[in-house]
C-alpha atoms as a PDB file:
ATOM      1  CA  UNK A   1      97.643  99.451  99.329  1.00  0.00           C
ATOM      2  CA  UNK A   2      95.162  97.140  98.009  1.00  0.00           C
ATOM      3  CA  UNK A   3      93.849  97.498  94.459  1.00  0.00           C
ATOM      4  CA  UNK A   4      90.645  96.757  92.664  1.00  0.00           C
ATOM      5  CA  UNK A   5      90.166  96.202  89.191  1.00  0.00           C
ATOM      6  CA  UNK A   6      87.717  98.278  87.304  1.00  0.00           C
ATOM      7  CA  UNK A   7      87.294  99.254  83.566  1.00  0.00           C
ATOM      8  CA  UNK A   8      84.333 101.259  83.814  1.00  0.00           C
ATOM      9  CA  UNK A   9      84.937 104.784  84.773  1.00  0.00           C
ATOM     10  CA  UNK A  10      81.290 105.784  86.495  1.00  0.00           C
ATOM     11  CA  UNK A  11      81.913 102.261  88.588  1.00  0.00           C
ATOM     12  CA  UNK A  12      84.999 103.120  89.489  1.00  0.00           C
ATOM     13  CA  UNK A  13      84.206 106.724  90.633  1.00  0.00           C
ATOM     14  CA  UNK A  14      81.230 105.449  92.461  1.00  0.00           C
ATOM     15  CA  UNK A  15      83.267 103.059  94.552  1.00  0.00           C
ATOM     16  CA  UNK A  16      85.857 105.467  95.550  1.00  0.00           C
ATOM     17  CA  UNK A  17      83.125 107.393  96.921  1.00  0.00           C
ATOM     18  CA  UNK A  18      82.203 105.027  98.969  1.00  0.00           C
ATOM     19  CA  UNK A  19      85.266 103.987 100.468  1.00  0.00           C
ATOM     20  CA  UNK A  20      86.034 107.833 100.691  1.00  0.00           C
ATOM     21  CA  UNK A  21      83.001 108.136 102.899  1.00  0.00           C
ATOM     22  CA  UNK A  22      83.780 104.781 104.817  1.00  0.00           C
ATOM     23  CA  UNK A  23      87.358 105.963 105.667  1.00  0.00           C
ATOM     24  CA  UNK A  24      89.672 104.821 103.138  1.00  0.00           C
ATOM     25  CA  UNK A  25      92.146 106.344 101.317  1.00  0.00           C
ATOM     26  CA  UNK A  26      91.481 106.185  97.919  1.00  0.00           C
ATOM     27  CA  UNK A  27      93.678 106.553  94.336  1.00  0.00           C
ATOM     28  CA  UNK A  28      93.323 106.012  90.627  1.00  0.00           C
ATOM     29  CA  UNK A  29      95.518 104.362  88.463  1.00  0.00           C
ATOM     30  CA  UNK A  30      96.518 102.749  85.151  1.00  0.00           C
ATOM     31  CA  UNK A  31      98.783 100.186  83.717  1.00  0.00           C
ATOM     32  CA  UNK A  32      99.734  99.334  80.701  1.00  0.00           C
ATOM     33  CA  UNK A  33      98.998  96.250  78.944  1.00  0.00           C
ATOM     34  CA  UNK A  34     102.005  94.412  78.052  1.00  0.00           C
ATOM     35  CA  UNK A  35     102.421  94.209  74.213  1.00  0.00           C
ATOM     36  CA  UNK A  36      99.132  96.236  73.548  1.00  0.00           C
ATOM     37  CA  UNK A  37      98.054  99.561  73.640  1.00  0.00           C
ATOM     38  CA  UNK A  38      95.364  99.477  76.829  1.00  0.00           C
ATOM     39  CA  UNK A  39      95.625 100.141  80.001  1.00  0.00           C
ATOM     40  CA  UNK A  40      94.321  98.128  83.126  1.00  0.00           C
ATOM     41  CA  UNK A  41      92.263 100.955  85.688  1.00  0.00           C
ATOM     42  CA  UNK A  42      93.132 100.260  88.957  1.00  0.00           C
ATOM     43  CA  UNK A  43      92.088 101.707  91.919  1.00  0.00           C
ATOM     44  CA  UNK A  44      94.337 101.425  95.332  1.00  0.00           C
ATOM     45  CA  UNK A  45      92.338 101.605  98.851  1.00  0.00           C
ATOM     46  CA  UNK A  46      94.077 101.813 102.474  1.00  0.00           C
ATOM     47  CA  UNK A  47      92.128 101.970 105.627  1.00  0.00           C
ATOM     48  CA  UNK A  48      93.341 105.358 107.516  1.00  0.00           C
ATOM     49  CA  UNK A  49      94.357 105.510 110.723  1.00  0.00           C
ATOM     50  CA  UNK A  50      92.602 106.907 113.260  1.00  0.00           C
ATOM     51  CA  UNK A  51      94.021 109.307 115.554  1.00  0.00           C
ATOM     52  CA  UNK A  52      93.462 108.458 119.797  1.00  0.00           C
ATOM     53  CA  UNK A  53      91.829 112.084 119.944  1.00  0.00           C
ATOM     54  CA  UNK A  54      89.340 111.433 117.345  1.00  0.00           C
ATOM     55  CA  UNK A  55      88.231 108.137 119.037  1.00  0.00           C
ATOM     56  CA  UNK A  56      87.644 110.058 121.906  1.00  0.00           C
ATOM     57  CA  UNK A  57      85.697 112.871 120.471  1.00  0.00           C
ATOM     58  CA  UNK A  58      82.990 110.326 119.628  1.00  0.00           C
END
């Protein structure tokens, strides 16, 4: 999965939206700092697969 960087929670939300709606499969996530107490937000994006009966439904 691929992962973009984003500290701002509204941005964040607002881009998973619109790689939800574009077709991606979309997760949050944090890491830790190392040696301080803050996290880095992530979130991880993966293009889904289609399915052969779905391309030819369109």
């Amino acid at each position: 999965m691929s992962k973009l960087e984003i500290f701002n929670e509204a941005d964040r939300l607002a881009v998973a939206q619109i790689l939800v709606k574009n077709g991606y499969t979309v997760r949050q996530s944090r890491q830790r700092v190392e040696g301080k107490r803050s996290y880095i937000y992530l979130l991880e994006y993966q293009k889904n697969q289609q399915r052969k009966e779905e391309d030819d439904d369109g």
